[in-house]
N, C-alpha and C. Protein backbone atom coordinates (compact mmCIF):
# COMPACT_ATOMS: atom_id res chain seq x y z
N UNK A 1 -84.96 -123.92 -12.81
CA UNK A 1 -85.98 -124.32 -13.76
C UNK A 1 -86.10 -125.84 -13.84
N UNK A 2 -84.91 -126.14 -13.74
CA UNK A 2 -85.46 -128.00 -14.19
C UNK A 2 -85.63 -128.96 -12.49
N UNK A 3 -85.53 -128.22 -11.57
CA UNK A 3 -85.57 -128.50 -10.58
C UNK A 3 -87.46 -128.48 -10.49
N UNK A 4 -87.64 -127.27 -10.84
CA UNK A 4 -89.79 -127.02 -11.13
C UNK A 4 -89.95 -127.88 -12.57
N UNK A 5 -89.50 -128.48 -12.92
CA UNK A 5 -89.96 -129.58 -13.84
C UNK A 5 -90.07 -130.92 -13.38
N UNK A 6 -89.48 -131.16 -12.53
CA UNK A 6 -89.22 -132.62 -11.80
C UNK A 6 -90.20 -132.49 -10.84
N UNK A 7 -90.14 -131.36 -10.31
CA UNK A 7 -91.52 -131.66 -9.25
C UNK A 7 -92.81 -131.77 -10.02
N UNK A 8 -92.95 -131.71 -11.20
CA UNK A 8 -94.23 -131.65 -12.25
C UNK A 8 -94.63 -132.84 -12.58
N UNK A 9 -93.24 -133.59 -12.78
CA UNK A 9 -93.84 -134.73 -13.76
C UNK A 9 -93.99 -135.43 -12.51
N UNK A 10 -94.05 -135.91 -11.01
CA UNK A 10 -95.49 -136.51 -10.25
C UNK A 10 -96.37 -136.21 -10.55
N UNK A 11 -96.41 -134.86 -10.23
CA UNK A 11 -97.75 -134.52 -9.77
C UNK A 11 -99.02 -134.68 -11.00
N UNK A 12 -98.11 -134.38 -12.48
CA UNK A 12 -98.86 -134.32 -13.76
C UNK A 12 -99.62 -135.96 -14.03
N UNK A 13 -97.97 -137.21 -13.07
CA UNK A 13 -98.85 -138.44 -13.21
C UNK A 13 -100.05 -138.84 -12.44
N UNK A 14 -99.84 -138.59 -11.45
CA UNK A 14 -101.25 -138.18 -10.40
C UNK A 14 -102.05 -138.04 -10.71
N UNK A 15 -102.47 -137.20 -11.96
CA UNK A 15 -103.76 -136.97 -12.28
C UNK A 15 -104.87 -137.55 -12.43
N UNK A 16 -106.42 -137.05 -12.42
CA UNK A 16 -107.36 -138.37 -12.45
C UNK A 16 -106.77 -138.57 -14.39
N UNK A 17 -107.55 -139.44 -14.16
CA UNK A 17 -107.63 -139.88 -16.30
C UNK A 17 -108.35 -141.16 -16.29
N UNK A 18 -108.31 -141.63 -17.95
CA UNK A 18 -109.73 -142.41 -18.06
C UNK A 18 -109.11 -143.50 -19.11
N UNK A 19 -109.62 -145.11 -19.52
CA UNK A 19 -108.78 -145.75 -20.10
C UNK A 19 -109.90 -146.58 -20.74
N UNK A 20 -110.28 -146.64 -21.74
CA UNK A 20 -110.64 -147.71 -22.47
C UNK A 20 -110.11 -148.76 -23.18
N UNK A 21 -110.07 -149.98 -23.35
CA UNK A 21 -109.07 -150.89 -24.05
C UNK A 21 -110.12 -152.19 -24.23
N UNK A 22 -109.89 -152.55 -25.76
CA UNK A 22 -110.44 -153.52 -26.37
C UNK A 22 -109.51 -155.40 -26.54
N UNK A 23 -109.28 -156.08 -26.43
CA UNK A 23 -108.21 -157.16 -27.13
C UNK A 23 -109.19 -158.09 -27.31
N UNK A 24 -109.08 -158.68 -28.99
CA UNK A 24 -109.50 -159.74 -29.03
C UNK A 24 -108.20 -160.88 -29.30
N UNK A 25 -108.38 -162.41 -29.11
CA UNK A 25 -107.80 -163.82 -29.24
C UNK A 25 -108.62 -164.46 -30.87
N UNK A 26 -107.87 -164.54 -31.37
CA UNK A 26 -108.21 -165.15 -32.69
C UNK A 26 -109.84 -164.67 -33.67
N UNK A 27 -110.05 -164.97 -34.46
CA UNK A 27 -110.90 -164.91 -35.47
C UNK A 27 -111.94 -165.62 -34.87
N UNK A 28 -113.38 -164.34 -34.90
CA UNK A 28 -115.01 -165.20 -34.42
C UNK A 28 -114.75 -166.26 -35.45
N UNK A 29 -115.92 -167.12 -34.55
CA UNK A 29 -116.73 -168.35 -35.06
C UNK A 29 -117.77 -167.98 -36.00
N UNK A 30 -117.81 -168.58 -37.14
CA UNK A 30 -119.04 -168.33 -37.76
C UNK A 30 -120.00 -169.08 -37.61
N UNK A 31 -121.01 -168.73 -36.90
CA UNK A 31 -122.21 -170.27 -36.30
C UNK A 31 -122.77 -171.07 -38.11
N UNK A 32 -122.63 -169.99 -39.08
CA UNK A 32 -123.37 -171.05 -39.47
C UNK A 32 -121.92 -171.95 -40.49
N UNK A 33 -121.09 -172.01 -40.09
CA UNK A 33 -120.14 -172.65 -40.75
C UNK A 33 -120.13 -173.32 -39.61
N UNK A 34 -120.09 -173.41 -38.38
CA UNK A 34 -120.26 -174.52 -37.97
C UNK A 34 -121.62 -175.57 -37.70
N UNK A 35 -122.57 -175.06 -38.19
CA UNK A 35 -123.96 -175.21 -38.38
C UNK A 35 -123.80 -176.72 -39.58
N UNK A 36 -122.89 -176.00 -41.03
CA UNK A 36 -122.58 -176.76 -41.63
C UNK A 36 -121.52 -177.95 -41.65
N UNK A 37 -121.60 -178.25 -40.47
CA UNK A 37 -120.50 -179.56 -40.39
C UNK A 37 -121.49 -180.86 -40.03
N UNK A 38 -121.73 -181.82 -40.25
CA UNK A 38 -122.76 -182.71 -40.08
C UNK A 38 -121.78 -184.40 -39.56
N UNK A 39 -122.47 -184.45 -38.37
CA UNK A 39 -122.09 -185.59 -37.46
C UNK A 39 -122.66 -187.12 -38.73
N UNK A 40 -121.23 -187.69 -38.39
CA UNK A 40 -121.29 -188.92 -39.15
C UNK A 40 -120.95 -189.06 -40.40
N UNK A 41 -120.52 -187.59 -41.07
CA UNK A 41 -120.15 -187.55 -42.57
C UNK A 41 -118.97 -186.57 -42.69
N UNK A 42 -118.76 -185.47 -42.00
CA UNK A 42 -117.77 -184.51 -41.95
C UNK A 42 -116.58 -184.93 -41.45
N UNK A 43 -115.60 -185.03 -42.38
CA UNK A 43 -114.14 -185.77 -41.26
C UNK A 43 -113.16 -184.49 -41.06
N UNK A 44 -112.41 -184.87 -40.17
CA UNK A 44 -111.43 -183.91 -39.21
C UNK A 44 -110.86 -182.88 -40.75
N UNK A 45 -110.04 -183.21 -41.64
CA UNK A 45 -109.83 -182.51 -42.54
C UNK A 45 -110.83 -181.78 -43.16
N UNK A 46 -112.15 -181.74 -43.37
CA UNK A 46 -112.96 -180.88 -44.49
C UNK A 46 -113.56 -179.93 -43.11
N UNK A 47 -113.57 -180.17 -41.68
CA UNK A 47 -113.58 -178.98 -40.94
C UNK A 47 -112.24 -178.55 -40.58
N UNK A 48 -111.07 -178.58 -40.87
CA UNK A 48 -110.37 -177.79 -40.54
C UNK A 48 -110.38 -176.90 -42.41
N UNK A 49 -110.68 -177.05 -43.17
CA UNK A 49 -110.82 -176.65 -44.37
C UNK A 49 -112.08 -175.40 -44.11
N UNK A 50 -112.92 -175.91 -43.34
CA UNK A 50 -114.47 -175.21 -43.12
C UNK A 50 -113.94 -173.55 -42.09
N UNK A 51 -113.42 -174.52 -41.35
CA UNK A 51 -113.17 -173.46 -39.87
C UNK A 51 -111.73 -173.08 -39.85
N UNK A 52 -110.88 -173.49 -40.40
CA UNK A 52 -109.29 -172.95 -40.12
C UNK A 52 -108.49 -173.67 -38.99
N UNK A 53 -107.71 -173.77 -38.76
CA UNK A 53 -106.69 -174.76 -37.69
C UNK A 53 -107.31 -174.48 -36.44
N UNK A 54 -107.62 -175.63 -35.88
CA UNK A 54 -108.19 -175.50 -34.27
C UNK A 54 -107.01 -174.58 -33.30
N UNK A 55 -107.65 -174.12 -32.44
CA UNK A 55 -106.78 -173.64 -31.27
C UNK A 55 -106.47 -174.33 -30.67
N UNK A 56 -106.77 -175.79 -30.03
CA UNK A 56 -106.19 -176.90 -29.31
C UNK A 56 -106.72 -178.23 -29.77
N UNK A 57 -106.00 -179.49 -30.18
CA UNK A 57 -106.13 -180.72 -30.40
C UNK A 57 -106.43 -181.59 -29.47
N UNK A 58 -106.90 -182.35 -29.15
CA UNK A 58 -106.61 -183.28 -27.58
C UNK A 58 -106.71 -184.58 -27.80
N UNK A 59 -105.96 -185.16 -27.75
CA UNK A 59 -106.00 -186.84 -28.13
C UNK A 59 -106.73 -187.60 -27.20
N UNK A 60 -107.93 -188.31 -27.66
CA UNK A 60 -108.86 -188.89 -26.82
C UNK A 60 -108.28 -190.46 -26.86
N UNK A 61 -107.19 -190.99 -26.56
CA UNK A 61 -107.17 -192.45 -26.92
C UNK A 61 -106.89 -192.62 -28.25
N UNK A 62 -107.92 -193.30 -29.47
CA UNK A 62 -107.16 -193.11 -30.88
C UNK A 62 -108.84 -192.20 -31.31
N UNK A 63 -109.10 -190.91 -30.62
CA UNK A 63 -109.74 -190.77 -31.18
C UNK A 63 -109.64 -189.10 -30.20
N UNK A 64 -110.34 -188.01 -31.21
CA UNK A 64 -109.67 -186.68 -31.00
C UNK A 64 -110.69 -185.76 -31.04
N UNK A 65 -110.33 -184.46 -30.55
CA UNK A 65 -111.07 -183.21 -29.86
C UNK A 65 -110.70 -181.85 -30.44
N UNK A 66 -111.15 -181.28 -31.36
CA UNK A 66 -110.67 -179.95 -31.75
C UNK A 66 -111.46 -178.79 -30.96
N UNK A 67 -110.67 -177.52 -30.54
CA UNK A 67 -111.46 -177.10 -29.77
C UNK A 67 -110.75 -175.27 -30.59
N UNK A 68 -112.29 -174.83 -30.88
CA UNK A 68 -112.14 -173.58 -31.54
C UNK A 68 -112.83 -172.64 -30.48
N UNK A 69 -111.38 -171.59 -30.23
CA UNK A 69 -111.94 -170.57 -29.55
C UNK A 69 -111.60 -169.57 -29.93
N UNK A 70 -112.43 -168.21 -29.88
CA UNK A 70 -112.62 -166.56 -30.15
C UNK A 70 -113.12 -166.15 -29.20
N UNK A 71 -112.04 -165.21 -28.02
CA UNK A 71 -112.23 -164.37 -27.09
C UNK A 71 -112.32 -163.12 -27.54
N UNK A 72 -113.22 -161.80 -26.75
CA UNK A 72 -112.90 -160.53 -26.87
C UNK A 72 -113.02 -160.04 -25.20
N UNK A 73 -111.84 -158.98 -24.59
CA UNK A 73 -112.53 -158.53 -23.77
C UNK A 73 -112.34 -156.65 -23.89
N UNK A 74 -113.10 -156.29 -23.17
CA UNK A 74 -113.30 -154.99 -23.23
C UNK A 74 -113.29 -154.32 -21.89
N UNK A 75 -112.54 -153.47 -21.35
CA UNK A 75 -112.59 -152.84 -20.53
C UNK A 75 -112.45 -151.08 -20.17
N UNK A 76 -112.75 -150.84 -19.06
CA UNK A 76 -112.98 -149.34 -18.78
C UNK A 76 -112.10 -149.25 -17.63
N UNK A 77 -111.57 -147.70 -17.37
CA UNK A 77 -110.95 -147.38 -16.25
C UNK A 77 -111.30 -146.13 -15.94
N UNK A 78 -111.38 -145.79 -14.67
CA UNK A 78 -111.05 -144.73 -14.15
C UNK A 78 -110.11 -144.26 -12.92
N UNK A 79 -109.23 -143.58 -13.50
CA UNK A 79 -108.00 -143.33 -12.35
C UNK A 79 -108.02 -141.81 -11.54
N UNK A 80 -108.68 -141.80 -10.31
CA UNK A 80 -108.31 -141.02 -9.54
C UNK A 80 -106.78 -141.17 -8.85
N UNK A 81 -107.15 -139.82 -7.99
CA UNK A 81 -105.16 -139.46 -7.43
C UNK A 81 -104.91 -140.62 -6.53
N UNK A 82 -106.25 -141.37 -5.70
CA UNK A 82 -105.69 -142.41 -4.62
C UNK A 82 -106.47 -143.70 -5.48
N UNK A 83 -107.42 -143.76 -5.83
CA UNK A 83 -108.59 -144.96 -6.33
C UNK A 83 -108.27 -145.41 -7.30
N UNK A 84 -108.44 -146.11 -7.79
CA UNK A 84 -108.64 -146.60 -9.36
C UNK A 84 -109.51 -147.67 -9.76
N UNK A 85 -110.32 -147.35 -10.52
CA UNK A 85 -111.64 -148.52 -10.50
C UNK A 85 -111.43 -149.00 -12.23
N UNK A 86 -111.31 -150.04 -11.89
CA UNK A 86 -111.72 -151.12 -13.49
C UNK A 86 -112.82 -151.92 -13.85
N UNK A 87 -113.13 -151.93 -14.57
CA UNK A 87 -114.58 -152.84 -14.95
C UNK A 87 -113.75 -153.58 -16.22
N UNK A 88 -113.63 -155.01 -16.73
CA UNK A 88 -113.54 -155.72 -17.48
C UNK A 88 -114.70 -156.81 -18.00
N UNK A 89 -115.04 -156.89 -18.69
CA UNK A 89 -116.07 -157.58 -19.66
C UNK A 89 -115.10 -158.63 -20.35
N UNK A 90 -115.16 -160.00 -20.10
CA UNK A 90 -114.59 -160.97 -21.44
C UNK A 90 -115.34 -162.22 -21.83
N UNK A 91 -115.53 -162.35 -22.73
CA UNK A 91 -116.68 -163.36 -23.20
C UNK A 91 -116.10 -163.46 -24.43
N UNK A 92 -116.98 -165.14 -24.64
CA UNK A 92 -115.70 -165.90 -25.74
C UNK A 92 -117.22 -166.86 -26.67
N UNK A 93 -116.73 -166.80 -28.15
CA UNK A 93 -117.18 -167.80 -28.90
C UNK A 93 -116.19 -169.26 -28.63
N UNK A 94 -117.31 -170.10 -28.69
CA UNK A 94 -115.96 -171.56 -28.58
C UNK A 94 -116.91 -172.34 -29.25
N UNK A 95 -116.07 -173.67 -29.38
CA UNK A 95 -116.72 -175.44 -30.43
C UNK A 95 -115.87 -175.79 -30.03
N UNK A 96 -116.67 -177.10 -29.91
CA UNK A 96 -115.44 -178.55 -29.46
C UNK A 96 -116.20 -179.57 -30.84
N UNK A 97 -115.54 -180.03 -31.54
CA UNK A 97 -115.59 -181.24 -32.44
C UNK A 97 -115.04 -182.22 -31.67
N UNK A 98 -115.81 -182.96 -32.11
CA UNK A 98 -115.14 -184.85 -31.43
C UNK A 98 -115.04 -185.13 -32.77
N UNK A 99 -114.38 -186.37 -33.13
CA UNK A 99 -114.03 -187.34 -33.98
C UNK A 99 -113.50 -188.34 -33.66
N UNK A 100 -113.92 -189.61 -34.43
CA UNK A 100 -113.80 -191.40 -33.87
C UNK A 100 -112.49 -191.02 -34.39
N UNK A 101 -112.34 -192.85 -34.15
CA UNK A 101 -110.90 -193.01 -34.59
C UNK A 101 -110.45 -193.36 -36.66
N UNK A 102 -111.41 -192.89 -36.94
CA UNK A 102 -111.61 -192.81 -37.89
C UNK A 102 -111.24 -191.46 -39.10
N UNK A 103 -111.45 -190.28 -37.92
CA UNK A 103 -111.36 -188.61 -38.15
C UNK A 103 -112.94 -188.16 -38.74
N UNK A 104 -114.06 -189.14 -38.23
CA UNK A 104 -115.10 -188.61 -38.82
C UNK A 104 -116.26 -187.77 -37.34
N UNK A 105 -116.46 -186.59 -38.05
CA UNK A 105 -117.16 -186.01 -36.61
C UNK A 105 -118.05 -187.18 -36.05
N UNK A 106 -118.03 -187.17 -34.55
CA UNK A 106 -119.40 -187.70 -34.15
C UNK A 106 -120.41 -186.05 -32.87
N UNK A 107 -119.46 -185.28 -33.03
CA UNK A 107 -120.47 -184.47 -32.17
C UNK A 107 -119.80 -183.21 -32.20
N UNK A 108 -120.72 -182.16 -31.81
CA UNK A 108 -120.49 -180.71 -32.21
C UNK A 108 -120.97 -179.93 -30.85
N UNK A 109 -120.09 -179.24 -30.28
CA UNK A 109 -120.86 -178.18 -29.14
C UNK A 109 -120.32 -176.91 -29.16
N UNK A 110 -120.65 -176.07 -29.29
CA UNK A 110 -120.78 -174.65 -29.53
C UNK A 110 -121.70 -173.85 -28.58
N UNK A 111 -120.98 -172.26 -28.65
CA UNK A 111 -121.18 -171.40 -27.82
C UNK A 111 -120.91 -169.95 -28.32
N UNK A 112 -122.28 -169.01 -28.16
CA UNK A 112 -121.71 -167.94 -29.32
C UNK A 112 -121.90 -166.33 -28.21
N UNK A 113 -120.94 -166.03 -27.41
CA UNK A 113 -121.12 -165.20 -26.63
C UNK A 113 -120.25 -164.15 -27.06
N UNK A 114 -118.91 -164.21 -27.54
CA UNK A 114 -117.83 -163.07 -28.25
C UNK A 114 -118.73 -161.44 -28.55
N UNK A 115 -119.58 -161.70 -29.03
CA UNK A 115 -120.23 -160.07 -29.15
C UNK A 115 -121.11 -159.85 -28.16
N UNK A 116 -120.80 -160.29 -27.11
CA UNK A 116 -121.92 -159.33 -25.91
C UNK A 116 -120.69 -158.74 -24.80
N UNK A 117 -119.44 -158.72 -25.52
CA UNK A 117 -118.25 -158.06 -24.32
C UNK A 117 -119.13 -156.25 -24.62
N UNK A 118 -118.79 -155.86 -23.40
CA UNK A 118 -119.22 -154.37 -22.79
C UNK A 118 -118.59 -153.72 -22.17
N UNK A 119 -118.29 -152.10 -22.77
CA UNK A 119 -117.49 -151.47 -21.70
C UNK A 119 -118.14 -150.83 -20.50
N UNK A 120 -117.92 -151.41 -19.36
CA UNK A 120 -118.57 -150.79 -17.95
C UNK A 120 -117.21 -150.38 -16.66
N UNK A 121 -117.98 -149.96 -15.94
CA UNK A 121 -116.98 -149.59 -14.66
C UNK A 121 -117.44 -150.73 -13.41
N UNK A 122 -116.37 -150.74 -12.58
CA UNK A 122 -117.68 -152.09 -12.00
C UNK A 122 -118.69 -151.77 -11.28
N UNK A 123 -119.32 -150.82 -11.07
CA UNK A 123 -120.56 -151.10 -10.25
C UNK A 123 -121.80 -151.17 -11.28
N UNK A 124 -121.47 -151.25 -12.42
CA UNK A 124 -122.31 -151.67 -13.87
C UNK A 124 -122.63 -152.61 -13.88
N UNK A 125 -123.68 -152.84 -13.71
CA UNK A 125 -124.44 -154.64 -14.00
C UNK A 125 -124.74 -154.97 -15.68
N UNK A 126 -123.83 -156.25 -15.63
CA UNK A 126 -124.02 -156.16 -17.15
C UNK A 126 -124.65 -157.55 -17.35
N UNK A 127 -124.82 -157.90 -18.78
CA UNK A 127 -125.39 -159.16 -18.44
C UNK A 127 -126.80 -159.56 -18.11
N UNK A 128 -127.32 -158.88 -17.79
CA UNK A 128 -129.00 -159.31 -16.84
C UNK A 128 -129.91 -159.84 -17.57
């Protein structure tokens, strides 16, 4: 008997089967909270108050770079006995703040893509 059990659990892993899986990286961007940050008056402290602790700092000389990012990706599988096909989707909200050497913004760039991740297989054209 446990000899016909061992030959099972291959063959049971073998099987086709199917896999969906979601992960997101930190908390979306809210465009219009960053909408509300205004170049020449907003300093480094009242947007990290606005938006929450940057994901990366970057020291420009005496003058600095906050850079807020929110990834999601989403993917699909399908596992046959020899094949296995994946389709992954990942797309990201991001902002970069500049600030003089002062800590007062001088510029804002943003990008709001985080909700168009999709679950496909790959011969799915996504995107178009």
């Amino acid at each position: 008997m446990r000899t016909r059990l061992l030959f099972l659990v291959p063959l049971l892993a073998a099987l086709p089967g199917c896999l969906i899986d979601r992960s997101t990286v930190n908390e979306p961007l809210a465009a219009e909270a960053v909408a509300a940050l205004e170049p020449g008056r907003t300093t480094a402290r009242e947007a990290v108050a606005l938006l929450g602790a940057p994901t990366e700092v970057v020291q420009l000389g005496r003058r600095s770079a906050y850079r807020y990012q929110f990834e999601t990706s989403k993917r699909a599988a399908l596992f046959l006995v020899v094949v296995n096909l994946v389709g992954r989707d990942t797309r990201a909200d991001r902002a970069w703040l500049f600030f003089d050497e002062n800590d007062v913004l001088t510029h804002v760039a943003s990008t709001y893509q985080g909700d168009d991740t999709r679950y496909a297989l790959p011969w799915t054209k996504l995107h178009e």
